[in-house]
C-alpha atoms as a PDB file:
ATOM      1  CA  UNK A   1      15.716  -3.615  -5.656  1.00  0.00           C
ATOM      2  CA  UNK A   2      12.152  -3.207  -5.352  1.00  0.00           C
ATOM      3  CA  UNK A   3      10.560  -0.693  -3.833  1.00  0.00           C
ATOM      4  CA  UNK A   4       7.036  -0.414  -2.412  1.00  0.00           C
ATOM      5  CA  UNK A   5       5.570   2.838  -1.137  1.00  0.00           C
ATOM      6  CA  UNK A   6       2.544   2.298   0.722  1.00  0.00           C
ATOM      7  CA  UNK A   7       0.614   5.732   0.773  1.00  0.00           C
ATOM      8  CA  UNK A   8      -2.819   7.457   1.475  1.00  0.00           C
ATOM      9  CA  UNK A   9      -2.675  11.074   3.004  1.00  0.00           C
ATOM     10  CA  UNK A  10      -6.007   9.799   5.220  1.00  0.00           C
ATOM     11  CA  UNK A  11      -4.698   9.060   8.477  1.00  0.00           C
ATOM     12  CA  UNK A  12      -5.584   5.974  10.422  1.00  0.00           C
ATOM     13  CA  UNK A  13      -6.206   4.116   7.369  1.00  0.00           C
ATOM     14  CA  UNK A  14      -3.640   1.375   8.161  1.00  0.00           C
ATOM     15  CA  UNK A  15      -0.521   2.306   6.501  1.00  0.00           C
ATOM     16  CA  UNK A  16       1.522   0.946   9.261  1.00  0.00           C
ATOM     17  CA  UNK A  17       0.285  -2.026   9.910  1.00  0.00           C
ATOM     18  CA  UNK A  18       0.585  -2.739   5.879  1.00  0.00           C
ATOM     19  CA  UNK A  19       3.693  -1.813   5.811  1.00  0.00           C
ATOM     20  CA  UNK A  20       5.401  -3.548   8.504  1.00  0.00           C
ATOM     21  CA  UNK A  21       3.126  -6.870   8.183  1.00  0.00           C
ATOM     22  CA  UNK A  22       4.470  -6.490   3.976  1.00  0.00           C
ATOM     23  CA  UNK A  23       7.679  -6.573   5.168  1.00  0.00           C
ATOM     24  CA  UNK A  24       7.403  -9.575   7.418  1.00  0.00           C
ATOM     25  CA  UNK A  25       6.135 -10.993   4.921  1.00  0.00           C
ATOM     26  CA  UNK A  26       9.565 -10.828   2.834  1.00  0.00           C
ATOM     27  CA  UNK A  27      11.427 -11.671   5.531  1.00  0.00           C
ATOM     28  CA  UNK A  28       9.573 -15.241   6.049  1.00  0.00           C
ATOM     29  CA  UNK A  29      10.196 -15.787   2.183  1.00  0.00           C
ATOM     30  CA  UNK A  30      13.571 -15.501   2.502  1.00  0.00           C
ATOM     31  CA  UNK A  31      14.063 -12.106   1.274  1.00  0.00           C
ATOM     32  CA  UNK A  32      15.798  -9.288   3.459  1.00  0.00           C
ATOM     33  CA  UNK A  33      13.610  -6.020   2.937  1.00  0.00           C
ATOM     34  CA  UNK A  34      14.382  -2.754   4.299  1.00  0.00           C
ATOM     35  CA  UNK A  35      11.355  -0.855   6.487  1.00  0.00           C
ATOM     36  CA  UNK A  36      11.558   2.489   6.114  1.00  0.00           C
ATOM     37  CA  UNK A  37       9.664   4.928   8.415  1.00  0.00           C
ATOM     38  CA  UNK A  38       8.701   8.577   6.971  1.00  0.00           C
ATOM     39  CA  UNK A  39       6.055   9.650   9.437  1.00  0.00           C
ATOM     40  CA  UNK A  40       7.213  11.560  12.516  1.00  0.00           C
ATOM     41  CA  UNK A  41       5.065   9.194  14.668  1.00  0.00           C
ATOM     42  CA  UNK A  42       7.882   6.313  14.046  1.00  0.00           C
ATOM     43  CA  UNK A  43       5.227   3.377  14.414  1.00  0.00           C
ATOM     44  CA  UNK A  44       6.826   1.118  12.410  1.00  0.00           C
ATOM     45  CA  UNK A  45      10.127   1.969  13.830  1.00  0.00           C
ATOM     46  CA  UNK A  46       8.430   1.219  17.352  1.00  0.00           C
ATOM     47  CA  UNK A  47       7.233  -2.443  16.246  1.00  0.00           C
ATOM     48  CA  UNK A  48      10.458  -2.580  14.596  1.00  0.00           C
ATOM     49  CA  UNK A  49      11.784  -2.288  18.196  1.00  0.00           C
ATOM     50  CA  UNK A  50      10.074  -4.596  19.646  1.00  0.00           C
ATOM     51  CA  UNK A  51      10.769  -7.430  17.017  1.00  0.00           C
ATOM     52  CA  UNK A  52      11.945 -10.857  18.902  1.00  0.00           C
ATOM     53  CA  UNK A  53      15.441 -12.250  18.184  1.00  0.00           C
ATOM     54  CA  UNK A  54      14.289 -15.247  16.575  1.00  0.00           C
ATOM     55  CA  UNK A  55      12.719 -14.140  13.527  1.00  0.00           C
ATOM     56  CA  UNK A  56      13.988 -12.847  10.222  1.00  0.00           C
ATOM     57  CA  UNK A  57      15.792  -9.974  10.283  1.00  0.00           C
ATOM     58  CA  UNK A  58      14.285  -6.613   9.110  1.00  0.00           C
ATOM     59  CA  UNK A  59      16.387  -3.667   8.370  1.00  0.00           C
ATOM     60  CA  UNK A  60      14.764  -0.236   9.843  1.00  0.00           C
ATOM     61  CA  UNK A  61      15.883   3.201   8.002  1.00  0.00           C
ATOM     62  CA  UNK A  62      14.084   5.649  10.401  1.00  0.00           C
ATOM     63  CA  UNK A  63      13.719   8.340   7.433  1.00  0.00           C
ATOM     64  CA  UNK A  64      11.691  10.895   9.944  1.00  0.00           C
ATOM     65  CA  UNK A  65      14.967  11.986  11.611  1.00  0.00           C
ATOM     66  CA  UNK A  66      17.027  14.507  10.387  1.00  0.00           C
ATOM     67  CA  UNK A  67      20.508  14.586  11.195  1.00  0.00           C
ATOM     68  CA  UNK A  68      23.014  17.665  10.303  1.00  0.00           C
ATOM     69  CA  UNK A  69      25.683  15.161  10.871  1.00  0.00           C
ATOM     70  CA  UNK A  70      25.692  13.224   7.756  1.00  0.00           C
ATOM     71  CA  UNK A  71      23.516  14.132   4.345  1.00  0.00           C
ATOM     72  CA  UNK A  72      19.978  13.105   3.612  1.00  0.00           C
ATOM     73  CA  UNK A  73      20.960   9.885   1.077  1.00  0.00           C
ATOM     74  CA  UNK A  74      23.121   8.425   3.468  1.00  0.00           C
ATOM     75  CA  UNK A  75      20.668   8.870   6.140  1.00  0.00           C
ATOM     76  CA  UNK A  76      18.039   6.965   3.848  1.00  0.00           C
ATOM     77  CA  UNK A  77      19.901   4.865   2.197  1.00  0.00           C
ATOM     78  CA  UNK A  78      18.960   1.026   1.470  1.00  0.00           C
ATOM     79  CA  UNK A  79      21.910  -1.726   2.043  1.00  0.00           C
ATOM     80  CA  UNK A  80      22.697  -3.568  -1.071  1.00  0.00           C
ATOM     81  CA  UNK A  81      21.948  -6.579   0.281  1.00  0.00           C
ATOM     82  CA  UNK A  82      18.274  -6.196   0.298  1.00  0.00           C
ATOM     83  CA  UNK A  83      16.063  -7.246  -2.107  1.00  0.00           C
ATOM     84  CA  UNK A  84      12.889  -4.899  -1.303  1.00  0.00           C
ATOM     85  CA  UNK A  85      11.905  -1.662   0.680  1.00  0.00           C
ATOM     86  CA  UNK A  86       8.476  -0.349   2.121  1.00  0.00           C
ATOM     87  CA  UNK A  87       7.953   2.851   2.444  1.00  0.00           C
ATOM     88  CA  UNK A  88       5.424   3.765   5.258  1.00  0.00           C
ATOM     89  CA  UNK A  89       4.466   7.302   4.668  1.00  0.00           C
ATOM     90  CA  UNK A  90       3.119   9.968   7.122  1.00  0.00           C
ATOM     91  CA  UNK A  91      -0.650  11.372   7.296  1.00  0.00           C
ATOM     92  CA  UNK A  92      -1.713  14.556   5.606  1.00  0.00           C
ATOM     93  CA  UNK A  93       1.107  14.025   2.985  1.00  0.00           C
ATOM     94  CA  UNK A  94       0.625  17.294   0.416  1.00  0.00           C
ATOM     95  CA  UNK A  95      -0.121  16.021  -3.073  1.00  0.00           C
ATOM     96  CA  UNK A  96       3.185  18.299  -4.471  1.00  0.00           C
ATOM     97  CA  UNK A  97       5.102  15.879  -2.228  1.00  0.00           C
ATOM     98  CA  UNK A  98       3.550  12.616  -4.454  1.00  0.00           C
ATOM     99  CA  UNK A  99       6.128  13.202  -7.252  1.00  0.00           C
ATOM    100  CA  UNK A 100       9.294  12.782  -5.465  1.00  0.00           C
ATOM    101  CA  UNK A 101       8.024  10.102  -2.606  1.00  0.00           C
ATOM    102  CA  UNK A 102       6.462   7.880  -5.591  1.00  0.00           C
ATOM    103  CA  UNK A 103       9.557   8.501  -7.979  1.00  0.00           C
ATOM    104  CA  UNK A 104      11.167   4.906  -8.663  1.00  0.00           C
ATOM    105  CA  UNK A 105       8.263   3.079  -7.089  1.00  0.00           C
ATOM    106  CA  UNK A 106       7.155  -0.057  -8.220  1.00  0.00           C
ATOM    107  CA  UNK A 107       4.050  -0.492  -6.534  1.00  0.00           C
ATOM    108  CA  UNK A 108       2.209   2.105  -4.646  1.00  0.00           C
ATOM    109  CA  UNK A 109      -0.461   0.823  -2.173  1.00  0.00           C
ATOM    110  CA  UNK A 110      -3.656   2.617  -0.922  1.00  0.00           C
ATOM    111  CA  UNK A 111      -4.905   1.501   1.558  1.00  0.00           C
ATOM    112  CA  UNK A 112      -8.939   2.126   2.400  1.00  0.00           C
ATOM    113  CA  UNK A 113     -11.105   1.820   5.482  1.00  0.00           C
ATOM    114  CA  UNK A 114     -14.732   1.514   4.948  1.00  0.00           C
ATOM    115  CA  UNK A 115     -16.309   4.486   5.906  1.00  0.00           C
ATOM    116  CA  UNK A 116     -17.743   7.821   4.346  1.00  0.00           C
ATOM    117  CA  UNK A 117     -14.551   9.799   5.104  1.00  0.00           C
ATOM    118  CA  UNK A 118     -12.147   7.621   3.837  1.00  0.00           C
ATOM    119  CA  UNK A 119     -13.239   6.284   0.576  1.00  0.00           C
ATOM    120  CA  UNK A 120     -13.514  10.371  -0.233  1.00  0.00           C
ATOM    121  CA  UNK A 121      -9.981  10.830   1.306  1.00  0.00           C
ATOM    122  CA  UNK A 122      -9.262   8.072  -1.047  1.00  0.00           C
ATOM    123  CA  UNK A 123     -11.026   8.991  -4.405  1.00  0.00           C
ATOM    124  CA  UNK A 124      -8.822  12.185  -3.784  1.00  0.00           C
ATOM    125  CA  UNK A 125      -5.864  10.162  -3.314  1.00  0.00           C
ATOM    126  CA  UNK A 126      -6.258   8.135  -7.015  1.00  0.00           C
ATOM    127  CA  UNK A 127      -6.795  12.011  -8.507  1.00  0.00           C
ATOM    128  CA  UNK A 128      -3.278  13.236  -7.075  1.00  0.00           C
ATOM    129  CA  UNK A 129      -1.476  10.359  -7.775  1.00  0.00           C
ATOM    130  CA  UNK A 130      -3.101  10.315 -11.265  1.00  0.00           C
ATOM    131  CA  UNK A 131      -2.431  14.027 -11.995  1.00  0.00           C
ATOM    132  CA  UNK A 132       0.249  15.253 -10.030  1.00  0.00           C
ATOM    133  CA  UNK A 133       2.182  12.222  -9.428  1.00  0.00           C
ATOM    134  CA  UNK A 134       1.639  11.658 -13.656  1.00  0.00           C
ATOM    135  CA  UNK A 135       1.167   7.695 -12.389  1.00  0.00           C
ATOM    136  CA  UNK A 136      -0.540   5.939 -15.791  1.00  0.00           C
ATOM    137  CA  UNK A 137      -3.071   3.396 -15.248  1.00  0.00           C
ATOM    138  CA  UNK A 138      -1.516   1.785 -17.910  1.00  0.00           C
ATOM    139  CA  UNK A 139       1.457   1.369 -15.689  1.00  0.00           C
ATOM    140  CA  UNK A 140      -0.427  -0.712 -12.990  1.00  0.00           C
ATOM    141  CA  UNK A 141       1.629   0.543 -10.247  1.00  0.00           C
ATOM    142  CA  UNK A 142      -1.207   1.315  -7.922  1.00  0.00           C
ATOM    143  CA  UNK A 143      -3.145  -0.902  -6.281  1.00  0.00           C
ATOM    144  CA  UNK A 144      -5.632  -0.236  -3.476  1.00  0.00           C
ATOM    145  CA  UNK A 145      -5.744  -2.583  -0.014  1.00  0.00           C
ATOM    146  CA  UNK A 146      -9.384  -2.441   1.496  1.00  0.00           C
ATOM    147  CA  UNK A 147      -8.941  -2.908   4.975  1.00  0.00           C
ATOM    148  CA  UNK A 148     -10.411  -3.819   8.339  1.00  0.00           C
ATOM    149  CA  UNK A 149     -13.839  -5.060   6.431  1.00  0.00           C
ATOM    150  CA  UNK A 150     -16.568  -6.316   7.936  1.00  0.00           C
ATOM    151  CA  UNK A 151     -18.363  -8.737   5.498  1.00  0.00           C
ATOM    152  CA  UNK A 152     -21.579  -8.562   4.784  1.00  0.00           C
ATOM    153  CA  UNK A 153     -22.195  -4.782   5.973  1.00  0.00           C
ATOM    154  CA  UNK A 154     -23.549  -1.697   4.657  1.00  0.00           C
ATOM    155  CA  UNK A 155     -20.354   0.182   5.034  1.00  0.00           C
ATOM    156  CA  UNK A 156     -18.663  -2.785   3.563  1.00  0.00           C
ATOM    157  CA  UNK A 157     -20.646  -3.065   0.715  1.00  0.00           C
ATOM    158  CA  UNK A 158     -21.008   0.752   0.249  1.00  0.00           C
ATOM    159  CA  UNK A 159     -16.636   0.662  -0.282  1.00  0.00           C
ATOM    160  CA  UNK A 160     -17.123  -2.601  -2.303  1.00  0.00           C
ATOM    161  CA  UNK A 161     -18.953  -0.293  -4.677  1.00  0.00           C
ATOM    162  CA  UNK A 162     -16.922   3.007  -4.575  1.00  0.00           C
ATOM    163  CA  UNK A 163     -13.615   0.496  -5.351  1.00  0.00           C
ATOM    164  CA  UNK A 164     -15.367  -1.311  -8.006  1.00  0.00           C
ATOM    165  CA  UNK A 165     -15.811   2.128 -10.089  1.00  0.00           C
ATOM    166  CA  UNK A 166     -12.378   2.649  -9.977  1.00  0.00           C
ATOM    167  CA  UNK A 167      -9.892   1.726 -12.882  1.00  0.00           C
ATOM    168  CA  UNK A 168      -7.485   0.678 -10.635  1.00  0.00           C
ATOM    169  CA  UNK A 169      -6.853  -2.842  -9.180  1.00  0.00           C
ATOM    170  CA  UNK A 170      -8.246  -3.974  -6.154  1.00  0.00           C
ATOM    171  CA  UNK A 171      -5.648  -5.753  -4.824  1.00  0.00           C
ATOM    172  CA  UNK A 172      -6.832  -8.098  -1.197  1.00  0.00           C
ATOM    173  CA  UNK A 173      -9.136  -7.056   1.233  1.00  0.00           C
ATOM    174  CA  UNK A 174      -7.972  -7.660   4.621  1.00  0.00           C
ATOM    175  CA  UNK A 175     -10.744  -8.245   7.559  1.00  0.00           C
ATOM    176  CA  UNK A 176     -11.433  -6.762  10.455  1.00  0.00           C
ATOM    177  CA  UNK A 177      -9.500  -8.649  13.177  1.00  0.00           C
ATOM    178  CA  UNK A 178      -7.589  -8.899  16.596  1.00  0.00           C
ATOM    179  CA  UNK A 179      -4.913 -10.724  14.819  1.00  0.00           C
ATOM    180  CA  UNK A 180      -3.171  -7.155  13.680  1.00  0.00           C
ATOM    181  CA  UNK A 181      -3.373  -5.947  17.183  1.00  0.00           C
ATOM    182  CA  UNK A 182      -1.717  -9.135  18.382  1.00  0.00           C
ATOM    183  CA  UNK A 183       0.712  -8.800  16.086  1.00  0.00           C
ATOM    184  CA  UNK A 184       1.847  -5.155  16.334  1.00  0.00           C
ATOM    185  CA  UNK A 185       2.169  -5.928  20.500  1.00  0.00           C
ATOM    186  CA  UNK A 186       4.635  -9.100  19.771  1.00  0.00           C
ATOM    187  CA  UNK A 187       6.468  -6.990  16.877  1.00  0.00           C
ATOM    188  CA  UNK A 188       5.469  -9.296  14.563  1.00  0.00           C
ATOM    189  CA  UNK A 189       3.819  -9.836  11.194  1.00  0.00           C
ATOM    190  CA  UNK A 190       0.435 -12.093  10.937  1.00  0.00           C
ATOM    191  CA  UNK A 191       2.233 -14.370   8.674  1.00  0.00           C
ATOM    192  CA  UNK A 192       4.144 -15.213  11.383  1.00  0.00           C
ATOM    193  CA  UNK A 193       1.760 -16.222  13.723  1.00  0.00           C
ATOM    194  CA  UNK A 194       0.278 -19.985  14.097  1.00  0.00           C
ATOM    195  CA  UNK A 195      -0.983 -20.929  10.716  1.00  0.00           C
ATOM    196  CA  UNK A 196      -4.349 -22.333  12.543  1.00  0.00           C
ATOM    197  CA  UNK A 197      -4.966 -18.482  14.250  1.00  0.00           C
ATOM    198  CA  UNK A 198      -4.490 -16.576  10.758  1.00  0.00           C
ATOM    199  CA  UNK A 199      -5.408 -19.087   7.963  1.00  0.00           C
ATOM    200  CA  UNK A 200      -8.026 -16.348   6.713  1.00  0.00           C
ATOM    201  CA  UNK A 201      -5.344 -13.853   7.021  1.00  0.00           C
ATOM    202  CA  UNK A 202      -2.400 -15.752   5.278  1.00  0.00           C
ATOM    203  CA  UNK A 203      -4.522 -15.829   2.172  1.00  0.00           C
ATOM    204  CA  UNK A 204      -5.464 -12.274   1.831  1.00  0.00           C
ATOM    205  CA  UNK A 205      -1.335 -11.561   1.993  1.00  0.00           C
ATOM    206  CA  UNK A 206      -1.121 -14.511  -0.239  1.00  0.00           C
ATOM    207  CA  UNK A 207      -2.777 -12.694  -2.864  1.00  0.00           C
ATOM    208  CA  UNK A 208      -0.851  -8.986  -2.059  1.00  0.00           C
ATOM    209  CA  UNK A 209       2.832 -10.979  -2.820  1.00  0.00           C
ATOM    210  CA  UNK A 210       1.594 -12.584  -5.693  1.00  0.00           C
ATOM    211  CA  UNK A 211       0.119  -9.017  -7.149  1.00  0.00           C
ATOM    212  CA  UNK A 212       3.447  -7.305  -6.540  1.00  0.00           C
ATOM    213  CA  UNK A 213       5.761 -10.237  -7.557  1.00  0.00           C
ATOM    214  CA  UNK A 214       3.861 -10.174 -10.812  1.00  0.00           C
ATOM    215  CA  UNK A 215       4.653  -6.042 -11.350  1.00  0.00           C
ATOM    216  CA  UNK A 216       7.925  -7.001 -10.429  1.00  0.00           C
ATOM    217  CA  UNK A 217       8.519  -9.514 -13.405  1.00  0.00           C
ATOM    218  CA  UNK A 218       6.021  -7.917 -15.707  1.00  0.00           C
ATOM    219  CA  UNK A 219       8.343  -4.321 -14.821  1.00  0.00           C
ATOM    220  CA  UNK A 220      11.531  -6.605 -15.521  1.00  0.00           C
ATOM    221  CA  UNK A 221      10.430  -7.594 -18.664  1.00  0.00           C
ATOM    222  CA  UNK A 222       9.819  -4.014 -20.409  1.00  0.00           C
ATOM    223  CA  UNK A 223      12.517  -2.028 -18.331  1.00  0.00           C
ATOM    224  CA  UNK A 224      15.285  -5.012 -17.589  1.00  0.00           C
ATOM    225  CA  UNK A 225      15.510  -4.345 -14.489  1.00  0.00           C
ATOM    226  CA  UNK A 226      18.542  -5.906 -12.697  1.00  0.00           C
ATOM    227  CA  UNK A 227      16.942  -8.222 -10.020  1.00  0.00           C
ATOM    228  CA  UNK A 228      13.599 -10.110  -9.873  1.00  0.00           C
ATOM    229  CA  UNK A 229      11.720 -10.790  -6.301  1.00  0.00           C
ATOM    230  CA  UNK A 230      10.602 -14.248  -6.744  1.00  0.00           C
ATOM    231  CA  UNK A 231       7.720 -15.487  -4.425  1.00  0.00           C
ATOM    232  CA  UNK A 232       8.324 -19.533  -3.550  1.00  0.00           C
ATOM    233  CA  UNK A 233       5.036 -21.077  -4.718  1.00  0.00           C
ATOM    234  CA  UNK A 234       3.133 -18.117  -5.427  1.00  0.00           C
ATOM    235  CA  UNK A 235       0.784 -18.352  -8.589  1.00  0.00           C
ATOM    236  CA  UNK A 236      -0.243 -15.229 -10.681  1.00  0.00           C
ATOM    237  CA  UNK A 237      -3.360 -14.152  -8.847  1.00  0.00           C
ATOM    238  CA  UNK A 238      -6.057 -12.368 -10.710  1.00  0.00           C
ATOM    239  CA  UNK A 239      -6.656  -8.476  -9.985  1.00  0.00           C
ATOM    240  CA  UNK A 240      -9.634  -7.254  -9.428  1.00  0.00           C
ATOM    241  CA  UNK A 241      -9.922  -4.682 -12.084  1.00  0.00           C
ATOM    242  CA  UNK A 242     -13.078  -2.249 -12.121  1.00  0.00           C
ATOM    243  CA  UNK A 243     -14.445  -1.933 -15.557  1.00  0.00           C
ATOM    244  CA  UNK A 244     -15.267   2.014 -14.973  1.00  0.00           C
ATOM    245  CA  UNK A 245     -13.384   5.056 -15.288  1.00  0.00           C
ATOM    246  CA  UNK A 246     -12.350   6.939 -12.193  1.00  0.00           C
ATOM    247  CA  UNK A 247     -14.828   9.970 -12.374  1.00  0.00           C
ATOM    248  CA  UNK A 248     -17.147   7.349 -12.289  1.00  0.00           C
ATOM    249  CA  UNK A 249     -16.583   7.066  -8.510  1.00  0.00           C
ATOM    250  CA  UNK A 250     -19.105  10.104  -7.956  1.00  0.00           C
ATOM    251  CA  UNK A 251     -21.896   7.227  -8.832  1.00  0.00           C
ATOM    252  CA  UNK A 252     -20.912   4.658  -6.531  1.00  0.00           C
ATOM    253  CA  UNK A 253     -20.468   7.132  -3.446  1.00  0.00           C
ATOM    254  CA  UNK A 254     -23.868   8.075  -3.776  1.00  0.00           C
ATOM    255  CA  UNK A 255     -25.033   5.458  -0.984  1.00  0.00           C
ATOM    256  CA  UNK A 256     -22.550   6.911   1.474  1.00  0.00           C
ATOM    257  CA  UNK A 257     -23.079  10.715   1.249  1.00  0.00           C
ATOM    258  CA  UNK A 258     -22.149  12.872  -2.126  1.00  0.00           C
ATOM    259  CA  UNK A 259     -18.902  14.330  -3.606  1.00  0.00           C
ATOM    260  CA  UNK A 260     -17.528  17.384  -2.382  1.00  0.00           C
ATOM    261  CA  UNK A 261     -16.838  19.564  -5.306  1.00  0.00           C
ATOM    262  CA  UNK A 262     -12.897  19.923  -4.858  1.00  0.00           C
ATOM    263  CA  UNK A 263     -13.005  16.248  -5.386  1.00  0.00           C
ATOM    264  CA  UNK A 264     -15.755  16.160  -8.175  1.00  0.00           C
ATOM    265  CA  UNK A 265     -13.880  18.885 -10.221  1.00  0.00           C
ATOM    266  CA  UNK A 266     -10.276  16.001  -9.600  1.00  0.00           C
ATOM    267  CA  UNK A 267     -12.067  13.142 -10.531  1.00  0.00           C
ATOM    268  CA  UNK A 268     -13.804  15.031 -13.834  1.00  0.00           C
ATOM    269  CA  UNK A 269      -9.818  16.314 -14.751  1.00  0.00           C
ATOM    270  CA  UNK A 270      -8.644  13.189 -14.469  1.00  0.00           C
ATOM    271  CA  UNK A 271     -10.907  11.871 -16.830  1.00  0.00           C
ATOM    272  CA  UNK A 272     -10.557  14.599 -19.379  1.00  0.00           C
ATOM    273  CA  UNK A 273      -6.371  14.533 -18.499  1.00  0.00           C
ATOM    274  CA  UNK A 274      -6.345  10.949 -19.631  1.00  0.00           C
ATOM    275  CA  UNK A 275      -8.710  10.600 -22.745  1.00  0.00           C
ATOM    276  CA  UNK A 276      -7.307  10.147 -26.253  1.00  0.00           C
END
């Protein structure tokens, strides 16, 4: 089973609507994934709720309740019968908590907004997962999701060059758009809207299922794990992979305002944590 934790302590950077549009996703592709909720808020539970009868089925595992009645791996656990679960994590998630959340993961998404705050929330975000989480780059679990851009602006282009310092795959960038809104009111994913209304969109996803069905096989292949997700006429797409080290992100923030020093001093360790 695969799992997919999509992450970033930031709040309001979109880990909802990542999440649940991922896991419509599966669901149109045949494959029955498992959404499950950690943040107290229950948002994806709610648009869970709200799903019609008619499309695929989506298993909810509403992992923010506590119950004294049974223990906490029933509570969260996955039914065998699906082949994938997202993980949609809460806001202001500690970094001590990254080692057991991102244990067993095979992808973990960040997602980004384009603005000053958030691509520092972010760079922060890469440090923990690098250092305390002990994720390697050489493991190319992480990927980062830039969303709600607005092409061709100054905050756009100001992210475009924060995420391009980064050694860490830049996975889609999603855009800016009343089609997620639309969406989260019908309890639905984008990919299942009218193909003519999110033609744009239904790439940009296009190339998130073929990044993580490609860590799925290229996982498979040096662990054996037991079952593959196979994406029906997906091709390999090619990552976006910055050519600079992480601390390297100090540089490329310089348009948008400087680095605090609590995120210099990460960024620096993870540099010196990683070298030869």
């Amino acid at each position: 089973m695969q799992r997919i934790i999509v992450l970033n302590p930031k709040g309001g950077s979109g880990k909802t609507t990542i999440a649940s549009n991922l896991a419509a996703c599966y669901a149109v592709d045949g494959h029955r994934p498992a959404l499950m909720d950690l943040d107290p808020q229950g948002s994806s539970m709610r648009w869970l709720r709200k799903r019609p009868e008619d499309v695929p089925p989506i298993h909810g595992i509403a992992g923010f309740e506590r119950s004294g009645a049974v223990t906490r791996s029933w509570q969260l656990r996955v039914p065998n019968e699906c082949g994938v679960v997202i993980v949609d994590t809460p806001a202001a998630l500690d970094a001590h908590g990254f080692p057991e959340i991102t244990r067993g993961a095979d992808a973990v998404l960040v997602p980004v907004m384009p603005s000053d705050i958030d691509i520092h929330a972010t760079a922060k975000c890469i440090a923990d997962l690098l250092l305390v989480a002990k994720i390697r780059r050489s493991e190319q679990r992480i990927g980062i999701i830039a969303n709600r851009v607005r092409a061709n602006t100054l905050v756009s282009q100001s992210l475009m060059r924060f995420l391009n310092s980064l050694d860490i795959p830049l996975i889609t960038t999603l855009r800016d758009t009343q089609n997620y809104v639309r969406s989260a009111e019908a309890g639905v994913g984008v990919y299942e809207m009218p193909r003519w209304q999110v033609q744009q969109d239904f790439e940009h996803w296009k190339q998130l299922l073929t990044w993580l069905a490609d860590r799925r096989r290229g996982q498979r292949a040096t662990r054996a794990a037991p079952s593959a997700l196979d994406i029906n006429g997906a091709s390999l797409a090619d990552a976006a992979v910055a050519e600079t080290s992480l601390d390297g992100a100090a540089v490329a923030e310089d348009s948008v305002g400087s680095v605090p020093v609590s995120e210099a001093s990460s960024l620096d360790a993870v540099a010196v944590s990683e070298a030869p």
